[in-house]
Protein backbone atom coordinates (compact mmCIF):
# COMPACT_ATOMS: atom_id res chain seq x y z
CA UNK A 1 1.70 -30.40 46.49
CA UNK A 2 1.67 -27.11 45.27
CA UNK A 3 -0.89 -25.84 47.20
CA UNK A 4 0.79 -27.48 50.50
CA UNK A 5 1.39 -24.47 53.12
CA UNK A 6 5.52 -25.49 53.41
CA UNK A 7 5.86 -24.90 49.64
CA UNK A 8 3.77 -21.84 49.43
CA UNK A 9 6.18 -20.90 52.94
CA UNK A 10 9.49 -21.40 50.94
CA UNK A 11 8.20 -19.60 47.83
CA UNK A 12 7.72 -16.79 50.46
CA UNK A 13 11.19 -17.25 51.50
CA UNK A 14 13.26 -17.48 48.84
CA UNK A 15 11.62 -13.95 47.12
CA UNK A 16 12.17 -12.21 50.14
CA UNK A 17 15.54 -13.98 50.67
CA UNK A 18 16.26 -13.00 46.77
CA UNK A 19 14.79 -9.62 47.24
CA UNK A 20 17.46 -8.99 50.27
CA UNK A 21 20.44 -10.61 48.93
CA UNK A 22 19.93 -8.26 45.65
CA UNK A 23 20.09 -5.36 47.84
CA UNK A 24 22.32 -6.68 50.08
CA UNK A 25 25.08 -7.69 47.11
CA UNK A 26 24.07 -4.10 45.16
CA UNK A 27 25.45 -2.07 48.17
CA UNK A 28 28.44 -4.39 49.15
CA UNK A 29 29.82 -4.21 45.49
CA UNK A 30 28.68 -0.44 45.18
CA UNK A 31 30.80 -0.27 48.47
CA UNK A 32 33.49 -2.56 47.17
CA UNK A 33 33.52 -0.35 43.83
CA UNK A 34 33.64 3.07 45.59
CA UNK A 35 36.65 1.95 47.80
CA UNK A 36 38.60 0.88 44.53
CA UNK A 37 38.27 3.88 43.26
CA UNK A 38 39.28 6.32 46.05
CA UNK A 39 42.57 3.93 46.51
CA UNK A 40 42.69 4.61 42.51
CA UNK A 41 42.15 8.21 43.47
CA UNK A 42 44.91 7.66 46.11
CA UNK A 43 47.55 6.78 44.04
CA UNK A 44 46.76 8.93 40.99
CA UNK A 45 47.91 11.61 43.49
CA UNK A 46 50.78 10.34 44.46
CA UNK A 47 51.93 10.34 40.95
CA UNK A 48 51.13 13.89 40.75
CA UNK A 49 52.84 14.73 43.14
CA UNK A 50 55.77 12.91 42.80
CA UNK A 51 55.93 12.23 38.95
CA UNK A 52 54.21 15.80 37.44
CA UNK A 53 57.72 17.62 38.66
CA UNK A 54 60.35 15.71 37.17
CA UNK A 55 58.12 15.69 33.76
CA UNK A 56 57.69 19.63 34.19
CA UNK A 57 61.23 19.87 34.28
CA UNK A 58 62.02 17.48 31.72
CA UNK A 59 59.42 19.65 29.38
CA UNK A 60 60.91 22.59 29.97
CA UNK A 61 64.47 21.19 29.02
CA UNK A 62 63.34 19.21 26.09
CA UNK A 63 64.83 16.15 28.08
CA UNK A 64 62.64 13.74 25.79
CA UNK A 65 64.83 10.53 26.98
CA UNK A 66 63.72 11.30 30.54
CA UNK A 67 60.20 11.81 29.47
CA UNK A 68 60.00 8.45 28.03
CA UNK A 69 61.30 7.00 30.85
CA UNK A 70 58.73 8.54 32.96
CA UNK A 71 55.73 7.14 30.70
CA UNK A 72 57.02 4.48 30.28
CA UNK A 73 57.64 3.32 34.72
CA UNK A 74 53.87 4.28 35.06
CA UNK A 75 53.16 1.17 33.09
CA UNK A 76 54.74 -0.48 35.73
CA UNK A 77 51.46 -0.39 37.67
CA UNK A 78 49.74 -3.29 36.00
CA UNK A 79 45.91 -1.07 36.37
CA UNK A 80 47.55 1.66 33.86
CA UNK A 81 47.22 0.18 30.24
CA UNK A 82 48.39 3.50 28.38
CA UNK A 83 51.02 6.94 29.02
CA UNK A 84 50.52 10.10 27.02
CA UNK A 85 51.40 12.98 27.00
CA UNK A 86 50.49 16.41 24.61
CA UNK A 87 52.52 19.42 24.68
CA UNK A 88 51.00 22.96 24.07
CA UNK A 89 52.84 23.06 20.63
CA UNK A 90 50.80 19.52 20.08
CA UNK A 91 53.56 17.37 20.14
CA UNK A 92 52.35 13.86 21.21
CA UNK A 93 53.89 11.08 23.56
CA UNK A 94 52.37 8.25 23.92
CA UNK A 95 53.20 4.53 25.66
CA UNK A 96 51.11 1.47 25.86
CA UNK A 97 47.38 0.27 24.74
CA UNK A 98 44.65 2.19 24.70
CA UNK A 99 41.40 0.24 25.66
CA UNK A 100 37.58 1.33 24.71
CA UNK A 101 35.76 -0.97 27.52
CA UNK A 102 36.09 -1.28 31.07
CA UNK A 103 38.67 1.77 30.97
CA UNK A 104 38.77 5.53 32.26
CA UNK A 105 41.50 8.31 31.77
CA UNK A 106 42.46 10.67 34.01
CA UNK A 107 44.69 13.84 32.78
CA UNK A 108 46.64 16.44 34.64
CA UNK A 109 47.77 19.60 33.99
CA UNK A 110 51.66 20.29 33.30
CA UNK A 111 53.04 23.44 34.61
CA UNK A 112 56.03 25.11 35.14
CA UNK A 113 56.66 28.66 37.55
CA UNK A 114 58.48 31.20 35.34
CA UNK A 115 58.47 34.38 37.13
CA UNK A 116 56.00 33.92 40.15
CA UNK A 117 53.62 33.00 36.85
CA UNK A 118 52.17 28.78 36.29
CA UNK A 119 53.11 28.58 32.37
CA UNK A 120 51.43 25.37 31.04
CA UNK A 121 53.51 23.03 29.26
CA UNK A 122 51.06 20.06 28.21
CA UNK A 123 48.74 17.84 29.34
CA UNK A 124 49.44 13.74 31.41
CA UNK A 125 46.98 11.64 30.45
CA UNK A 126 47.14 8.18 32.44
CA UNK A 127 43.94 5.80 31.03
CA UNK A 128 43.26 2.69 33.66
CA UNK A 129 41.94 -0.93 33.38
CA UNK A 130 38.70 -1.51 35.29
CA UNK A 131 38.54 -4.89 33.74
CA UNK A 132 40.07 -6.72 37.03
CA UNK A 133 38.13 -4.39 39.21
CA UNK A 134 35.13 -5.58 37.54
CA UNK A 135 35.85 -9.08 37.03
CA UNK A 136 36.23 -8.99 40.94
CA UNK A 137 33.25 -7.46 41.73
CA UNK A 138 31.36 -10.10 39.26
CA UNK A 139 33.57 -13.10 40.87
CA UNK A 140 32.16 -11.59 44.51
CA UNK A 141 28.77 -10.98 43.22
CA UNK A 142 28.42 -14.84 41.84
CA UNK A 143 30.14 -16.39 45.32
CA UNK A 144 27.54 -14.58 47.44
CA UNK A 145 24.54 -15.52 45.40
CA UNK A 146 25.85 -19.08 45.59
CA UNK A 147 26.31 -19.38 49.15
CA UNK A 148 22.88 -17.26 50.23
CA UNK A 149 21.54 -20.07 47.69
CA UNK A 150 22.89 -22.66 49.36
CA UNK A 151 21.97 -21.38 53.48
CA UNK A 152 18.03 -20.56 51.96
CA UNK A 153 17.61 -24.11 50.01
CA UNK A 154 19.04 -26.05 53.37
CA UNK A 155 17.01 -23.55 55.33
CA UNK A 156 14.05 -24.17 53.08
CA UNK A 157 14.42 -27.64 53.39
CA UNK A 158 14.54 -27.93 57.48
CA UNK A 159 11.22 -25.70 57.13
CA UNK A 160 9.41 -28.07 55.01
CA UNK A 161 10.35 -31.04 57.30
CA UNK A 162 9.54 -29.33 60.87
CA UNK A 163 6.42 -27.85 58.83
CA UNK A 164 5.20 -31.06 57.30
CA UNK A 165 5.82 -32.76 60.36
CA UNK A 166 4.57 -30.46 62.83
CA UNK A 167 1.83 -28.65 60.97
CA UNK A 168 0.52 -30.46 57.77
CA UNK A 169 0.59 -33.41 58.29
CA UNK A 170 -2.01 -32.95 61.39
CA UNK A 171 -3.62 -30.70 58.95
CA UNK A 172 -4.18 -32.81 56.33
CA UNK A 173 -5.94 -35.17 59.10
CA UNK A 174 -7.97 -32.76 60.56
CA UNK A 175 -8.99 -32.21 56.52
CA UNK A 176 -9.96 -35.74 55.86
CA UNK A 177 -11.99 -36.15 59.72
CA UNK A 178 -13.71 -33.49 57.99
CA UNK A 179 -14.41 -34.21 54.69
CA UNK A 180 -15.65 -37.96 56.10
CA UNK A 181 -17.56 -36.42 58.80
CA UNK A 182 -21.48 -37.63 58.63
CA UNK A 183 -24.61 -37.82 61.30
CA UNK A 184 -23.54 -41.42 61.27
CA UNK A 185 -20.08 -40.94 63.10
CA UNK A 186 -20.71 -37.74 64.50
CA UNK A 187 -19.56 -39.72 68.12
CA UNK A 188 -15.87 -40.42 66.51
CA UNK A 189 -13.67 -37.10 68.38
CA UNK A 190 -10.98 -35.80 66.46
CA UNK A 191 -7.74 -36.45 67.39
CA UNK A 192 -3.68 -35.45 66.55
CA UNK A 193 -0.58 -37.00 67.90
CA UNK A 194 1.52 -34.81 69.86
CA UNK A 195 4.95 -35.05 70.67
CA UNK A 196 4.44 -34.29 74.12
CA UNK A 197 1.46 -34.82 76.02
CA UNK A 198 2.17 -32.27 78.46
CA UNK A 199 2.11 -29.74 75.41
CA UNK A 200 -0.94 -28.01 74.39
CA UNK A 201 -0.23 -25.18 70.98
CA UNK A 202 -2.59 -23.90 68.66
CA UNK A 203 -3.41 -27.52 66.69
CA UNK A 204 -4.40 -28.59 69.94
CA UNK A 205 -6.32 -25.66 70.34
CA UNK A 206 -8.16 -26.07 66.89
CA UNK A 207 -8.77 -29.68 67.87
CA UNK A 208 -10.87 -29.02 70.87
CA UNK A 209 -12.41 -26.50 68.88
CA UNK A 210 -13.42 -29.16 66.26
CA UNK A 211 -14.63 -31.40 69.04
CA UNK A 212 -16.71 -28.71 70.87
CA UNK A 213 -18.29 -28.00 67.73
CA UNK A 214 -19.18 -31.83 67.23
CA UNK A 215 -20.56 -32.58 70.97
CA UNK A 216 -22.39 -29.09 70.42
CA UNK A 217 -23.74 -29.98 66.86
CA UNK A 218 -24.38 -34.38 68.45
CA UNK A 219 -26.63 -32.06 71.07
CA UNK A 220 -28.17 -29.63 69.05
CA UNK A 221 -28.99 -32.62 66.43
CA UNK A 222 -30.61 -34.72 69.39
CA UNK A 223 -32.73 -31.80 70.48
CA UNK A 224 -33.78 -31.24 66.78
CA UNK A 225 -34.75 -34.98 66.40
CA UNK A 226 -36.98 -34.82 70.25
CA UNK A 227 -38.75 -31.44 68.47
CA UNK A 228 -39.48 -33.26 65.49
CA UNK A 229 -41.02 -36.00 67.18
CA UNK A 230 -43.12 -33.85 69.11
CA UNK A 231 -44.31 -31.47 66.18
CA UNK A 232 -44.63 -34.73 64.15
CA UNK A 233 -46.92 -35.94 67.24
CA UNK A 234 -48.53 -32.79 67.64
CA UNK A 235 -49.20 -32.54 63.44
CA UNK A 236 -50.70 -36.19 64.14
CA UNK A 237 -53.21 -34.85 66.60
CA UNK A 238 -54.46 -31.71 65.05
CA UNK A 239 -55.35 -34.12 62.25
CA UNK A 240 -56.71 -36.75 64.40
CA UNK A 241 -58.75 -33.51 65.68
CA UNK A 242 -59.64 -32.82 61.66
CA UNK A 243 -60.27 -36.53 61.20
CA UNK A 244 -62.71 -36.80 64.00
CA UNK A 245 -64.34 -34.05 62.49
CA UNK A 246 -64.75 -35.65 59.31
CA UNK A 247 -65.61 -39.21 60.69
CA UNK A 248 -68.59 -37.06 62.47
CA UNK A 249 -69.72 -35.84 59.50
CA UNK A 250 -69.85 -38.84 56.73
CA UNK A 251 -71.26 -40.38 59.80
CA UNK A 252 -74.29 -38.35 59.99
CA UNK A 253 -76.19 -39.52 56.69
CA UNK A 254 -75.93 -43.71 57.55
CA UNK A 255 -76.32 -42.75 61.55
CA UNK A 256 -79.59 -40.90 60.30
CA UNK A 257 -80.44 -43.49 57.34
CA UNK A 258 -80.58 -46.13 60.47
CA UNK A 259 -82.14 -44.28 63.06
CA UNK A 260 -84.83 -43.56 60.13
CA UNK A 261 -85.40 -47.35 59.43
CA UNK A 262 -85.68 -48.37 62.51
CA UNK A 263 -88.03 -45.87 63.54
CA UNK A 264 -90.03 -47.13 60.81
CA UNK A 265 -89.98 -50.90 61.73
CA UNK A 266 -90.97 -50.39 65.30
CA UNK A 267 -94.14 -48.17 63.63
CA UNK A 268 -95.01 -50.95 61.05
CA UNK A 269 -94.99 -53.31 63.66
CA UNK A 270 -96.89 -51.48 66.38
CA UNK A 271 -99.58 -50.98 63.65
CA UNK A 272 -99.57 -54.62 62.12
CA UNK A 273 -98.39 -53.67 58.60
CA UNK A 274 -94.83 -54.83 58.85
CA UNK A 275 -94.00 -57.98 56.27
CA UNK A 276 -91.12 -60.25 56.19
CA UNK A 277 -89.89 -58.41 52.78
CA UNK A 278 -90.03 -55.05 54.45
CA UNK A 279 -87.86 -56.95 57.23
CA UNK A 280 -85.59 -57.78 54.80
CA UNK A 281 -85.49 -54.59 52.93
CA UNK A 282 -85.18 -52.59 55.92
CA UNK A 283 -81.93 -55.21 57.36
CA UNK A 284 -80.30 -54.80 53.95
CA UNK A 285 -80.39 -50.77 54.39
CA UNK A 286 -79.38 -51.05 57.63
CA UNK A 287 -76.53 -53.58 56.89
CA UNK A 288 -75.16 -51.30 53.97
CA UNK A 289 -75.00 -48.26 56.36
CA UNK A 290 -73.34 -50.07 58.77
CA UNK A 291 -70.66 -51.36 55.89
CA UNK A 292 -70.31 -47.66 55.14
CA UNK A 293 -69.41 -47.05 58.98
CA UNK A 294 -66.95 -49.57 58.72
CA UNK A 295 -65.82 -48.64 55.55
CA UNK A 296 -65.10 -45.22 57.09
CA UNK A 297 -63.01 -46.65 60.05
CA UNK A 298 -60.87 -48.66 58.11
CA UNK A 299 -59.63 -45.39 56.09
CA UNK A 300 -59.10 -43.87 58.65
CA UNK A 301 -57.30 -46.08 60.69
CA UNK A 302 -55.14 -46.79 57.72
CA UNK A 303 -54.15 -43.33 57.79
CA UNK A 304 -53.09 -43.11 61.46
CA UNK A 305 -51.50 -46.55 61.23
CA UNK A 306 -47.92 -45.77 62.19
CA UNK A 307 -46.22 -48.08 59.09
CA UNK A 308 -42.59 -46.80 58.19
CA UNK A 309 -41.92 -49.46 55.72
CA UNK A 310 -41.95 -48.60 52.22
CA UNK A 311 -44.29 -50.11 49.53
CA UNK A 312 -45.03 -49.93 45.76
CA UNK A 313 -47.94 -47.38 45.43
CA UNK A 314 -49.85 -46.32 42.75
CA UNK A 315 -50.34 -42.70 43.09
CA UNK A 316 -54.01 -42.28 41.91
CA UNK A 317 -54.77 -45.30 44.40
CA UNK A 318 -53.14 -42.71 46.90
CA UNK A 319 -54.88 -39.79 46.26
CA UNK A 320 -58.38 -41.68 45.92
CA UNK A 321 -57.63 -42.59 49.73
CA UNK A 322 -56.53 -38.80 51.08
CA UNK A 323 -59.61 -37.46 48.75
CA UNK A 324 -62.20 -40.58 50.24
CA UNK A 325 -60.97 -38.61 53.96
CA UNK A 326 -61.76 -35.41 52.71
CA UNK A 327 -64.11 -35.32 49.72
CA UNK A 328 -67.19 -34.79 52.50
CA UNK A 329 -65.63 -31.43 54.09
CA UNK A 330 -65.31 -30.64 50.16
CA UNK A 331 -68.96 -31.31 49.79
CA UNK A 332 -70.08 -29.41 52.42
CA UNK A 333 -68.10 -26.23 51.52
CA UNK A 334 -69.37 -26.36 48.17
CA UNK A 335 -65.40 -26.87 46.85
CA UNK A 336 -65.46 -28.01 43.45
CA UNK A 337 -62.29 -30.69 42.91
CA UNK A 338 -60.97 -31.33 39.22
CA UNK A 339 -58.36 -33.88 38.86
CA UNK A 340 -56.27 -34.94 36.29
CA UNK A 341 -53.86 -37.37 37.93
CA UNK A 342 -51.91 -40.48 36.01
CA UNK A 343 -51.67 -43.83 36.98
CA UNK A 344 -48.28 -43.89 38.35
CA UNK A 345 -46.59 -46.80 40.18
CA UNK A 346 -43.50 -45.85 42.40
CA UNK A 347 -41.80 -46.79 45.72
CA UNK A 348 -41.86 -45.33 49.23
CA UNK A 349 -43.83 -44.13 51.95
CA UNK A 350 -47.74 -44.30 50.99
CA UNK A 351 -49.11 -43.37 54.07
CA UNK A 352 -47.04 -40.20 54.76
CA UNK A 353 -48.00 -38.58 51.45
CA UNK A 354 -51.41 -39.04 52.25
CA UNK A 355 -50.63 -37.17 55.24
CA UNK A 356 -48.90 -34.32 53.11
CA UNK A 357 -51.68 -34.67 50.84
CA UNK A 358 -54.46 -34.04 53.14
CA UNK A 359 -52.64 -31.67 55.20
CA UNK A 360 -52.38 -29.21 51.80
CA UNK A 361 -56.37 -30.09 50.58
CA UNK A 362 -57.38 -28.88 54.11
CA UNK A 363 -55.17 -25.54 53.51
CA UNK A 364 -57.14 -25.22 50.15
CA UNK A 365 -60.57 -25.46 52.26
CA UNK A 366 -59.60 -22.98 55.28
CA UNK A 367 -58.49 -21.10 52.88
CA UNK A 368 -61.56 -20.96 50.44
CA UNK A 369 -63.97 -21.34 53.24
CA UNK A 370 -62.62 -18.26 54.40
CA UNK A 371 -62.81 -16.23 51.53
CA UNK A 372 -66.74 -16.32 51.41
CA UNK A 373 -67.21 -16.32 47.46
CA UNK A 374 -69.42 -18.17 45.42
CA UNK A 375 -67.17 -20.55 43.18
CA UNK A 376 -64.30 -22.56 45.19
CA UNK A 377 -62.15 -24.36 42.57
CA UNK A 378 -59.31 -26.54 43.48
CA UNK A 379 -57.15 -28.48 41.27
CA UNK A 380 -55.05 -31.54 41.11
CA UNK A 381 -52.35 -32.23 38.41
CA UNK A 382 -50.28 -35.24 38.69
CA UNK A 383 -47.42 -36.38 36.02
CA UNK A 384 -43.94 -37.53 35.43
CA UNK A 385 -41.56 -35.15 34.26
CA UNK A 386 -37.59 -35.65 33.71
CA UNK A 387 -38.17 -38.95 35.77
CA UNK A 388 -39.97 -37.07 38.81
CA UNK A 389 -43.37 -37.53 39.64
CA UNK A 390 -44.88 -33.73 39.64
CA UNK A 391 -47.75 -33.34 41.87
CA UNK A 392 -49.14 -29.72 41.48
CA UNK A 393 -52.51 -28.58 43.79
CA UNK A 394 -53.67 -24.77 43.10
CA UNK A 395 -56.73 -23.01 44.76
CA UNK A 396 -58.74 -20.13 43.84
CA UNK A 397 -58.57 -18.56 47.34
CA UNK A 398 -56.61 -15.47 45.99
CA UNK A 399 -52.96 -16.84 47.19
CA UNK A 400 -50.70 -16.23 50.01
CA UNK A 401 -49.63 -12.54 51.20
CA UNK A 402 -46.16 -11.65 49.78
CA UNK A 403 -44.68 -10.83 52.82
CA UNK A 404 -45.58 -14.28 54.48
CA UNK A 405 -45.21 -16.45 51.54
CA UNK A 406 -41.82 -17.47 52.56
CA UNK A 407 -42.56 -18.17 55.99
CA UNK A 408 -45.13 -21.24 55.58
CA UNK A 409 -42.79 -24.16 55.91
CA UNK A 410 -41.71 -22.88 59.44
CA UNK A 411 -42.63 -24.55 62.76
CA UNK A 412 -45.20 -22.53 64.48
CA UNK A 413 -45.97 -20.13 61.47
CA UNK A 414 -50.21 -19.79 60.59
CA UNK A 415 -51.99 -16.84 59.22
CA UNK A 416 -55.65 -18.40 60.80
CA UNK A 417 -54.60 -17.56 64.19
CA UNK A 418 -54.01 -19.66 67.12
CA UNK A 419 -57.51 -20.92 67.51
CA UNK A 420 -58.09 -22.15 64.13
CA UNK A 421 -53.82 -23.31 63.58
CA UNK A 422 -51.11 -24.84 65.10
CA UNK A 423 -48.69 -23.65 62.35
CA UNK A 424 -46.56 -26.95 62.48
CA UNK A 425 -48.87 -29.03 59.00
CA UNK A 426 -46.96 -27.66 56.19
CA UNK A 427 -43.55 -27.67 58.50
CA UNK A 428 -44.11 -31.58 59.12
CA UNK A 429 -45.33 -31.83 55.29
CA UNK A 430 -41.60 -30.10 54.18
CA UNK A 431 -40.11 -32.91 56.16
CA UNK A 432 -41.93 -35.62 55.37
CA UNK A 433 -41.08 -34.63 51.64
CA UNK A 434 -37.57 -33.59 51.69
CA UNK A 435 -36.04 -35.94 54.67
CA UNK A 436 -38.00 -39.22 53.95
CA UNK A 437 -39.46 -39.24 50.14
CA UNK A 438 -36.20 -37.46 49.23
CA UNK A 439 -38.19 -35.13 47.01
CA UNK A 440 -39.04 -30.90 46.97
CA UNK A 441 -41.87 -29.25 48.00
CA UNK A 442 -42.38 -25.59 47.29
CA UNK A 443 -45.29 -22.65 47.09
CA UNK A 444 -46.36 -19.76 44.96
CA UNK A 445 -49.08 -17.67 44.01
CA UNK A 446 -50.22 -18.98 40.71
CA UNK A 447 -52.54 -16.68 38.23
CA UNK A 448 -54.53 -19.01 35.34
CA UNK A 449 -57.55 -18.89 33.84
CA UNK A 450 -60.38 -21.22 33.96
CA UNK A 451 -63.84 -21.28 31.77
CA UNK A 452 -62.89 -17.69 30.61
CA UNK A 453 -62.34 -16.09 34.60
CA UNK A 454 -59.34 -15.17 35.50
CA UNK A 455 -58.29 -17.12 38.88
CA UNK A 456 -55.52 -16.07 41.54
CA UNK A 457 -54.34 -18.68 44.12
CA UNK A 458 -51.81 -20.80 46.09
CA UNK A 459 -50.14 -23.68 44.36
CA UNK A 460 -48.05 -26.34 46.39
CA UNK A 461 -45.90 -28.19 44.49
CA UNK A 462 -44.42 -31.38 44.96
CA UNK A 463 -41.24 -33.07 43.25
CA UNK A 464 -41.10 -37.17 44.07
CA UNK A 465 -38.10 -39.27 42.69
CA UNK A 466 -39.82 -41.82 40.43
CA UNK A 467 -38.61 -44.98 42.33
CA UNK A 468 -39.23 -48.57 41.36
CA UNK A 469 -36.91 -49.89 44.79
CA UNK A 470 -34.80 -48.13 47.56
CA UNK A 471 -31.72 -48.87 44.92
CA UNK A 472 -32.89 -46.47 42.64
C-alpha cells in the first residue's frame, strides 16, 4: 500500500499543503499582530494627548488626589494591567499589577512650559497585557490549521478514490498481464475498462503500446523460430556434406578389401587353383566387409534420424557413437584422442548431443589440420559435478583469437572463410544446449601441460542437468 502512487500523491500533498498553510498562518498572524499593535499605538496617543496635560498640571500643583485619579481611569482599559508614575525628585506613583510575561511598557515624558522653556516634571509609565492578544492569535492559529486539515484530508481522500479508480487500479492490471506474460499466451491482448468508449487518454495510450509491442515481439518470435529452422536445416546439411565425406572414407578400406578378393577369385579360377575353402575364406572376407558397410550406414542414419523424443542415455555409449562417425577423419589427420569419460546415465535428447558433439570434434580437426604441426592432441573429460554432467573438449591448435572469441556462437560467424564454413555449427550447437538440454555451453583458450610441453588451445565446455526423467 505504501508504495501505491495515490498514497505517495497525498504524502506530496499534505507537505506542500503543510508547507503553505505554515506560511500562510505565519503572515496572517504577523499581520494580525502588527495591526494590534498600531491600534495599541493608536490609543497610547490619544492618552497623551488628552491625559499627559491634566497630569502636567496636576504635577505642577502638587494636586496628588487628581493624579490618582488619573492612574487610576487608565486601568479602566482592561489591556493596561499597571499606572506609574516617577517624579524628577523620585517620588513614585504607582496603580495596578505589574506582569513579567506577555507584557510591554510604554513611558512618556511629563512636561510643563515655564517661560517659553519644556521643564520636565516626571516620567508616565503605562505597562500592557499582550496575554489576550496572544491567546487570540494562538486561538486563530489552531482554527486555521484545523480547518486546512480538514479541506486537505477530504481532498486527499477524493484523490485516492478518482486515483485508485481511474489510474491504479488499471495499473495494477496492466502489472499482473505483465508479470504472467509467457511465449505461451503471447496471443492474449491487453485490455482496461474504460468509462467511455468514445474516450481514448494516456492508459489507453500505454495499452496499445503494450499490445504493439506484443504483435511486434508474436512476429519477431515467429520469424526467429522460421530462421532457426532453416539454420538448423542448413547445420543438418553441412554435416550431411561432412558425413558423406566420412562414409567415403571408412568406405574405402572394405570397398578395396572386396574389390581385392574378388579379383583374386576370378584369377584362381581362370588358372584352376581355386578350392572350395578358398571359396569360403574369400565369402567370409567379403561378408565381414560388407557387415562393416552396413555397420557404417546404420550410424549414420541414426544420427540424421530426426527423433525428438527423449531417452535414458548413457553418455560414454554417446560419445562412442559421435567418435565411431569421426574417429577415421581423426586417423587420417594423425589427431591423437585421449578420453577420460564416466559412465553416466541421464535423460534427454541423445541424438542432438551427438550432433553438438561432432560438430565441436570437427572444429578441433579444421582447426589442427590447419595448423600444420607435428603432434595434434585433443582431449575429452567427462564428469559429474554439483549434480551437472561436465563435458570439457580442449585442442592443442593454439586457441581462438581474442578479438573473435566472443563471436563464435553467432549465426553466420567462421574464421575458415566461406568456402571451408557456413558459420551457423556452433550457433545451432548453443541452441541445441541451452533451449532443449537446458544446460550451458561456453569457450576459452585453455593453457595446460601435457608429457612435460606446454600446450595452448580452445576448450568448449558443456554444463548438462543430470536428469533421471523430464520431472527432474
Amino acid at each position: 500500500m505504501k508504495n501505491k502512487i495515490a498514497y505517495k500523491l497525498i504524502s506530496y500533498i499534505f507537505l506542500i499543503s503543510l508547507i503553505i498553510t505554515s506560511v500562510s498562518i505565519y503572515f496572517q498572524i504577523n499581520t494580525i499582530y502588527n495591526n494590534q499593535l498600531h491600534e495599541l499605538d493608536k490609543d497610547l496617543q490619544t492618552i497623551k494627548e488628552n491625559q499627559l496635560p491634566v497630569l502636567s498640571q496636576a504635577l505642577w500643583n502638587i494636586d496628588n488626589s487628581t493624579v490618582n485619579i488619573l492612574l487610576e481611569s487608565l486601568l479602566n482599559d482592561k489591556r493596561i494591567t499597571a499606572t506609574k508614575i516617577v517624579e524628577e525628585d523620585g517620588k513614585t506613583t504607582e496603580f495596578g499589577r505589574y506582569k513579567a510575561q506577555n507584557s510591554t511598557t510604554k513611558s512618556f515624558t511629563i512636561t510643563k512650559k515655564i517661560k517659553d522653556k519644556n521643564q520636565v516634571l516626571g516620567k508616565l509609565y503605562i505597562t500592557i497585557d499582550l496575554s489576550p492578544l496572544h491567546k487570540e492569535l494562538k486561538g486563530y492559529a489552531i482554527t486555521t490549521i484545523l480547518t486546512e486539515f480538514i479541506k486537505i484530508s477530504f481532498i486527499a481522500f477524493l484523490i485516492i478514490f478518482v486515483v485508485k479508480k481511474l489510474l491504479t487500479n488499471n495499473l495494477e492490471k496492466m502489472a499482473n498481464y505483465a508479470e504472467k506474460l509467457t511465449l505461451d499466451n503471447l496471443d492474449k491482448p491487453l485490455e482496461i475498462k474504460q468509462e467511455s468508449k468514445n474516450s481514448h487518454n494516456e492508459l489507453d495510450i500505454v495499452c496499445d503500446s503494450v499490445n504493439t509491442m506484443r504483435i511486434n515481439l508474436l512476429d519477431q518470435l515467429q520469424n526467429s523460430r522460421q530462421r532457426d529452422q532453416i539454420l538448423a536445416h542448413q547445420s543438418k546439411m553441412a554435416a550431411m556434406g561432412e558425413m558423406i565425406g566420412n562414409i567415403a572414407h571408412q568406405w574405402r578400406q572394405p570397398l578395396s578389401a572386396i574389390s581385392t578378393i574378388s579379383s583374386s577369385v576370378k584369377f584362381q579360377r581362370e588358372m584352376g587353383l581355386l578350392g572350395d575353402s578358398d571359396i569360403d575364406k574369400s565369402m567370409d572376407s567379403i561378408t565381414k566387409s560388407a557387415q562393416y558397410l552396413s555397420s557404417t550406414i546404420d550410424d549414420f542414419r541414426d544420427f540424421f534420424k530426426p527423433t525428438k523424443e527423449k531417452i535414458y542415455f548413457n553418455i560414454e555409449d554417446t560419445f562412442d557413437k559421435a567418435l565411431s562417425i569421426t574417429s577415421h577423419q581423426y586417423y587420417n589427420n594423425s589427431i591423437t584422442l585421449f578420453k577420460n569419460i564416466e559412465a553416466i546415465q541421464t535423460y534427454g535428447f541423445e541424438n542432438e548431443l551427438i550432433q553438438v558433439i561432432i560438430n565441436i570434434l570437427n572444429n578441433a580437426k579444421d582447426a589442427l589440420v590447419s595448423k600444420k604441426q607435428k603432434e595434434n592432441l585433443v582431449f575429452i573429460d567427462v564428469n559429474v559435478e554439483d549434480k551437472n554432467i561436465i563435458i570439457k573438449i580442449k585442442d592443442n591448435a593454439g586457441g581462438i583469437p581474442k578479438d573473435t572469441l566472443s563471436k563464435v556462437f553467432e549465426p553466420y560467424f567462421t574464421t575458415k572463410g566461406q568456402s571451408q564454413g557456413t558459420g551457423i555449427g556452433l550457433y545451432i550447437c548453443e541452441e541445441v544446449i541451452k533451449k532443449h538440454m537446458d544446460g550451458l555451453i561456453y569457450v576459452q583458450n585453455s593453457t595446460y601441460d601435457y608429457n612435460e610441453t606446454t600446450y595452448t588451445g580452445a576448450e568448449f565446455t558443456i554444463s548438462l542437468p543430470l536428469k533421471e526423467s523430464d520431472s527432474v
